[in-house]
C-alpha atoms as a PDB file:
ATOM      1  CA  UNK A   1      83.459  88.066 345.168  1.00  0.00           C
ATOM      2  CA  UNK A   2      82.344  85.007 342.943  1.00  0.00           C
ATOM      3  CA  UNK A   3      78.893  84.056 344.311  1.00  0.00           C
ATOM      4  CA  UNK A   4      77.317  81.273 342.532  1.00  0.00           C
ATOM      5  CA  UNK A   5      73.654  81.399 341.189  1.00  0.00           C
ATOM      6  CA  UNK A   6      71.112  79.650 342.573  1.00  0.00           C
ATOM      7  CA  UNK A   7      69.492  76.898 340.958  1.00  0.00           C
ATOM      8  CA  UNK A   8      66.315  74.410 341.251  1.00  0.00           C
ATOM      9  CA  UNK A   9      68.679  72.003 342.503  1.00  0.00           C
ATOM     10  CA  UNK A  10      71.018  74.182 344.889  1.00  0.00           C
ATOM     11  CA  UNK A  11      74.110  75.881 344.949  1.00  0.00           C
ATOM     12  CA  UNK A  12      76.820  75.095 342.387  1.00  0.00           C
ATOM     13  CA  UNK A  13      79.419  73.802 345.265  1.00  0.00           C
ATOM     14  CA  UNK A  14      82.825  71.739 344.552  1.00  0.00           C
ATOM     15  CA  UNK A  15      82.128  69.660 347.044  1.00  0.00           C
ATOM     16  CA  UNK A  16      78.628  68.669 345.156  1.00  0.00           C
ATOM     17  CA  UNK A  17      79.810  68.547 341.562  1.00  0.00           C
ATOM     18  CA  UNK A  18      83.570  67.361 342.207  1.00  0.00           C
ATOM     19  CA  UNK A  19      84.735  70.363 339.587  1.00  0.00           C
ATOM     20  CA  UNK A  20      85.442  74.301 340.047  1.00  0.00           C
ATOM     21  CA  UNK A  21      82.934  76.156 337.649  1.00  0.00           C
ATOM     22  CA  UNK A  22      85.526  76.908 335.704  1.00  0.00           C
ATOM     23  CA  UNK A  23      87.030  73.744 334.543  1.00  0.00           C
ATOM     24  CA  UNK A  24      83.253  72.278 334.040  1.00  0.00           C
ATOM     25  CA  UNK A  25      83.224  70.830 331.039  1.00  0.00           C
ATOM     26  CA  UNK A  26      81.817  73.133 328.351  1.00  0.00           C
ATOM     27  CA  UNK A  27      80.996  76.562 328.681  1.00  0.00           C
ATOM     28  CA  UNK A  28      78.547  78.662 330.741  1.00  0.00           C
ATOM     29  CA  UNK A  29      75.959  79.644 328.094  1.00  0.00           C
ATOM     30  CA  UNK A  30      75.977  75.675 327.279  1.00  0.00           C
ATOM     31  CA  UNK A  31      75.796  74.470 330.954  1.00  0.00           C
ATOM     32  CA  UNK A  32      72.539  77.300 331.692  1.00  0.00           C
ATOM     33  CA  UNK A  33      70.710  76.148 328.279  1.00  0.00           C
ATOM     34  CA  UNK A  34      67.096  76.888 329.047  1.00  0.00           C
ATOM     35  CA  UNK A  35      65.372  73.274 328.976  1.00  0.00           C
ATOM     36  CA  UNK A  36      62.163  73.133 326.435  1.00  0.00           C
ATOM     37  CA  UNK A  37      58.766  73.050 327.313  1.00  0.00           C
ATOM     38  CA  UNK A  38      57.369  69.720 327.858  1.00  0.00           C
ATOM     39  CA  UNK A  39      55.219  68.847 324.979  1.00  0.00           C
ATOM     40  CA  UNK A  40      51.569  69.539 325.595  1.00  0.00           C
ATOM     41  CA  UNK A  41      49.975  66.267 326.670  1.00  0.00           C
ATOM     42  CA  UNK A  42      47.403  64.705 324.435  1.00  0.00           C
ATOM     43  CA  UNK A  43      45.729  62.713 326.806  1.00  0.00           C
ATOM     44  CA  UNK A  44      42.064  62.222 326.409  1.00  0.00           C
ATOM     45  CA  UNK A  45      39.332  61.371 329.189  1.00  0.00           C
ATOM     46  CA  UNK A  46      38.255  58.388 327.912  1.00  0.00           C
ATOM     47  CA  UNK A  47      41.263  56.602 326.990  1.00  0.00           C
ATOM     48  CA  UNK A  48      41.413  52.778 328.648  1.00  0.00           C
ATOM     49  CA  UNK A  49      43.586  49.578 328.963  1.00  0.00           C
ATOM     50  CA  UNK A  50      42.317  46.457 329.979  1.00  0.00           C
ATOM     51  CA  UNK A  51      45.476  44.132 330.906  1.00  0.00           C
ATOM     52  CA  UNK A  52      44.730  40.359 332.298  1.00  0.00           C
ATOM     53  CA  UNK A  53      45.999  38.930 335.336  1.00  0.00           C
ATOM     54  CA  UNK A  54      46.252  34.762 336.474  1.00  0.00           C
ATOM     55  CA  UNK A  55      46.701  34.864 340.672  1.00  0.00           C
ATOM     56  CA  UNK A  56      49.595  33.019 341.382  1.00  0.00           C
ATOM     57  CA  UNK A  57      51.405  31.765 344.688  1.00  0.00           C
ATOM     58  CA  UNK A  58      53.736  34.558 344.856  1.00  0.00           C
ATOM     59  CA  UNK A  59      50.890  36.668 344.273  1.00  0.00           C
ATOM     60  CA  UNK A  60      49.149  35.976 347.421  1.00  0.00           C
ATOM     61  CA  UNK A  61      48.634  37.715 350.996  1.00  0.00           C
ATOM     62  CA  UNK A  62      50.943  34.922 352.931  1.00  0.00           C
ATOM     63  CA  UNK A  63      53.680  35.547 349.877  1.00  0.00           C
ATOM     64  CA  UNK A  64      53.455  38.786 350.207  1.00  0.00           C
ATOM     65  CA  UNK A  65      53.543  39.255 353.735  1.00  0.00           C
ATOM     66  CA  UNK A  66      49.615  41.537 353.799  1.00  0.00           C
ATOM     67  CA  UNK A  67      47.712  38.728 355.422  1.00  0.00           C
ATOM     68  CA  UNK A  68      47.908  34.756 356.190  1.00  0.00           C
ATOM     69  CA  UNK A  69      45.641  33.516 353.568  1.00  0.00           C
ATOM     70  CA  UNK A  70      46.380  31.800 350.367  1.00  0.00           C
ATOM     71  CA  UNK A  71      44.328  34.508 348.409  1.00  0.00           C
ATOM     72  CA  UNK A  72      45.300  37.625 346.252  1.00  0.00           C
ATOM     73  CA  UNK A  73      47.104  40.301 348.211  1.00  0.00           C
ATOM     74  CA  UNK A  74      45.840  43.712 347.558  1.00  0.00           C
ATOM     75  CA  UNK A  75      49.390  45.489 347.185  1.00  0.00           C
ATOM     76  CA  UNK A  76      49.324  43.084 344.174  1.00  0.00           C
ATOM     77  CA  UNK A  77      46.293  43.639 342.822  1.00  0.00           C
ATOM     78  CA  UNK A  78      46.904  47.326 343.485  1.00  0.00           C
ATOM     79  CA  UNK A  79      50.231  46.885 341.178  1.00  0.00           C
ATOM     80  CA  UNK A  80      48.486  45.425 338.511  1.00  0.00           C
ATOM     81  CA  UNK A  81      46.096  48.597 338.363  1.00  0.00           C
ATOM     82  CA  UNK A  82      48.934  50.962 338.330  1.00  0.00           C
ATOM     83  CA  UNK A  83      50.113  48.671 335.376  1.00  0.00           C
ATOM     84  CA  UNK A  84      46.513  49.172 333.602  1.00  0.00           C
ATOM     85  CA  UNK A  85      47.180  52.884 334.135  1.00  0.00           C
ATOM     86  CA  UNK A  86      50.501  53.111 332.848  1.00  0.00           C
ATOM     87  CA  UNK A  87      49.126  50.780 330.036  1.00  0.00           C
ATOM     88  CA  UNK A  88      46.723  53.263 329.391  1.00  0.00           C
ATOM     89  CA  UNK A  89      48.537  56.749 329.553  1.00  0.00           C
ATOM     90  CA  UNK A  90      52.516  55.316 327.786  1.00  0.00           C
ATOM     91  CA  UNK A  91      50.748  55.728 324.507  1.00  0.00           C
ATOM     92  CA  UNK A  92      50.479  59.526 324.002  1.00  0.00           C
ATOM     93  CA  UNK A  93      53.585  60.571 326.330  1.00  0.00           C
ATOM     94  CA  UNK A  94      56.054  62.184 324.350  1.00  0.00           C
ATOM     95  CA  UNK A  95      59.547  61.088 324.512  1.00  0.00           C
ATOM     96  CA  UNK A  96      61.521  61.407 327.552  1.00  0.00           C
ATOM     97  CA  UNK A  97      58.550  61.474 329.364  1.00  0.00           C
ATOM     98  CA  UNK A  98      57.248  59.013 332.355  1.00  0.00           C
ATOM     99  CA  UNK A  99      54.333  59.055 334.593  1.00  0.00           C
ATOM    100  CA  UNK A 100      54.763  58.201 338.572  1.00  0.00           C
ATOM    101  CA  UNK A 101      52.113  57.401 340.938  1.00  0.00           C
ATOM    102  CA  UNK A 102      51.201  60.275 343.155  1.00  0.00           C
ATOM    103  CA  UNK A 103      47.730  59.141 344.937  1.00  0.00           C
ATOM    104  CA  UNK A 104      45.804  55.876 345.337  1.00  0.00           C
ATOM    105  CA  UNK A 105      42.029  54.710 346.614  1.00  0.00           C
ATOM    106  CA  UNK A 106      41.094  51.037 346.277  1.00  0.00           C
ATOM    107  CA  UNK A 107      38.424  49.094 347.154  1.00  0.00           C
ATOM    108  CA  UNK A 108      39.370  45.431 347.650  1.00  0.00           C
ATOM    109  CA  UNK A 109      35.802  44.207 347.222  1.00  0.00           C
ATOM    110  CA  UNK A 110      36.243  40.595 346.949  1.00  0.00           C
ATOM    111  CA  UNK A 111      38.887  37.027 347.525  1.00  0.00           C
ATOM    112  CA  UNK A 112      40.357  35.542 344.525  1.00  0.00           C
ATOM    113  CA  UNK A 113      42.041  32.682 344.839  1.00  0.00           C
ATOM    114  CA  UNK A 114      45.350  30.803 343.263  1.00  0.00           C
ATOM    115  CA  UNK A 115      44.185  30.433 339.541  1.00  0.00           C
ATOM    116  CA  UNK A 116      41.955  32.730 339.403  1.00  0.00           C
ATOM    117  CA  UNK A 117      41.784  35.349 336.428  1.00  0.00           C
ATOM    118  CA  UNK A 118      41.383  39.029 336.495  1.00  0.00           C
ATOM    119  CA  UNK A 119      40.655  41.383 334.219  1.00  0.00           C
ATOM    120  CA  UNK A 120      42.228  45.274 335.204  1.00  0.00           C
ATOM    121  CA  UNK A 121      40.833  47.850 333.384  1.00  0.00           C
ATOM    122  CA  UNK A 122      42.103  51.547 333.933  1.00  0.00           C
ATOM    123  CA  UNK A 123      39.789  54.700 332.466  1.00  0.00           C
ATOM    124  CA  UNK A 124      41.111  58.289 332.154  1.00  0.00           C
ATOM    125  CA  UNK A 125      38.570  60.440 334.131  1.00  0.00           C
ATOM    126  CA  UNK A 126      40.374  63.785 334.412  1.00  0.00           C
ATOM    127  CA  UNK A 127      43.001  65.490 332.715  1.00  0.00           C
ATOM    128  CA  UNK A 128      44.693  68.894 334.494  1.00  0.00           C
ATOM    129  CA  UNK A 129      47.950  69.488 333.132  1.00  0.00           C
ATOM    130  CA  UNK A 130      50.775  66.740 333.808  1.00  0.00           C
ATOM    131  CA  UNK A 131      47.791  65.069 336.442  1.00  0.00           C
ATOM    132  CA  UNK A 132      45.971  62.339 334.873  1.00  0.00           C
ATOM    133  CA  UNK A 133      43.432  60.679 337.194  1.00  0.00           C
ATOM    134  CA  UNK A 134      41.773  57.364 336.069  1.00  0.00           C
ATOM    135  CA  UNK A 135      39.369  55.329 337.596  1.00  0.00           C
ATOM    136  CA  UNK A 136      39.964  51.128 337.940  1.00  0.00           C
ATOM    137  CA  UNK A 137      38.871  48.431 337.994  1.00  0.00           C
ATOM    138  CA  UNK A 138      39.275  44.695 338.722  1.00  0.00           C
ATOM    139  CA  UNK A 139      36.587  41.995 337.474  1.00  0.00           C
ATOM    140  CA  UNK A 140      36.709  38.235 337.813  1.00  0.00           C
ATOM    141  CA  UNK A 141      35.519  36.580 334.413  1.00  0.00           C
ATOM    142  CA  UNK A 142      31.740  36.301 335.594  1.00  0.00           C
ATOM    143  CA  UNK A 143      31.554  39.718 335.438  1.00  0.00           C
ATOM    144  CA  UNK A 144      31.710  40.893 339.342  1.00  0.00           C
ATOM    145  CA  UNK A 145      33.862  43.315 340.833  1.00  0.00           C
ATOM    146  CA  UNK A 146      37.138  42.567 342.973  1.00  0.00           C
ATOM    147  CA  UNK A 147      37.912  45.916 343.097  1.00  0.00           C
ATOM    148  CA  UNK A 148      37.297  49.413 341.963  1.00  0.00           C
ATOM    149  CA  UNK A 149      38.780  52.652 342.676  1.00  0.00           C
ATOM    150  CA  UNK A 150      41.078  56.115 341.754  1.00  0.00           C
ATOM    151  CA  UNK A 151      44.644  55.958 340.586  1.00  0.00           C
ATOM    152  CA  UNK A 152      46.355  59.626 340.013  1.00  0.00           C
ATOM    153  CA  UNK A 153      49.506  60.245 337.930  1.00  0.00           C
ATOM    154  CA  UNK A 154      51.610  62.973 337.118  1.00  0.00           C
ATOM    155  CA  UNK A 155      53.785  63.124 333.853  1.00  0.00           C
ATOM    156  CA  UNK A 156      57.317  64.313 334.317  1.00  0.00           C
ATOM    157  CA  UNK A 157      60.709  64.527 332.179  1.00  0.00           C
ATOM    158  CA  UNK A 158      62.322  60.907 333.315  1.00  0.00           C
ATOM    159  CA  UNK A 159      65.568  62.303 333.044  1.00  0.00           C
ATOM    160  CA  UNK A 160      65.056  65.376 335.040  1.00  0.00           C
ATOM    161  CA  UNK A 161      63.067  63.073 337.865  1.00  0.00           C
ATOM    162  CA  UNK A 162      65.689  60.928 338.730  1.00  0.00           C
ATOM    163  CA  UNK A 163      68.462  63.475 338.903  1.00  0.00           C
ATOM    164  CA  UNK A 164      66.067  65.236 341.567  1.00  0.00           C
ATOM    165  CA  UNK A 165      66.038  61.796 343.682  1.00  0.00           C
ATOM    166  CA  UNK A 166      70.100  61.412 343.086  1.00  0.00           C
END
């Protein structure tokens, strides 16, 4: 009885891989390689990007379709935070590794309006493994807040992500 092993992903099936186990290409010992250890991350609390933003038409609640007014949409500004925190961690991943937004709190404090500037900052507050939380925030050039809040990450092999989602 030939009983395929179990793996992270499922059972080894023909109808899921297109291919017998024996005619995959290479051989066992090379197809159950033992992946490495991602690196050890050497992300610091403390570690910031500050990333500047123009409001635009398209960036607006009427464009895109969170409200009627001609003002900055918060799923917008809430992008250009997660930008400021990928700004912030890409440095110090190692290679074939990616961060993906797992958790989000934002405080859309005040309006900004077509034109107006923004600076998006994004702090590393805690570091737990792959989980890197940082906190954020979005100032208009006289200094007030448009928004502050949390923006969590994990770090994960890019490679090994998307095969999961395939």
């Amino acid at each position: 009885m030939d009983v395929a092993p179990r793996t992270a992903r499922g059972r080894w099936t023909k109808e899921r891989h297109g291919q017998d186990r024996t005619q995959a290409s290479g051989s066992q010992e090379e197809e159950r390689q033992p992946r490495q250890a991602p690196e050890r991350l050497t992300i610091e609390t403390g570690r910031a990007a500050e990333l500047g933003f123009t409001v635009a038409a398209t960036d607006t609640a009427a464009a895109v379709g969170s409200g009627s007014l001609p003002v900055l949409a918060t799923p917008r500004l809430l992008a250009w935070c997660e930008a400021a925190t990928c700004a912030a961690i890409e440095p110090d991943l190692p290679p074939g590794q990616t961060s993906v937004g797992t958790r989000v709190s934002l405080e859309h404090r005040a309006a900004s309006p077509v034109g107006g500037e923004l600076t998006v900052r994004a702090t590393v507050t805690h570091v737990d493994g792959r989980l890197v939380r940082f906190g954020v925030r979005a100032t208009a050039p006289d200094g007030k807040a448009v928004a502050t809040g949390e923006v969590t990450r994990v770090v994960v092999d890019a490679e090994r992500f998307l095969e999961r989602i395939g």
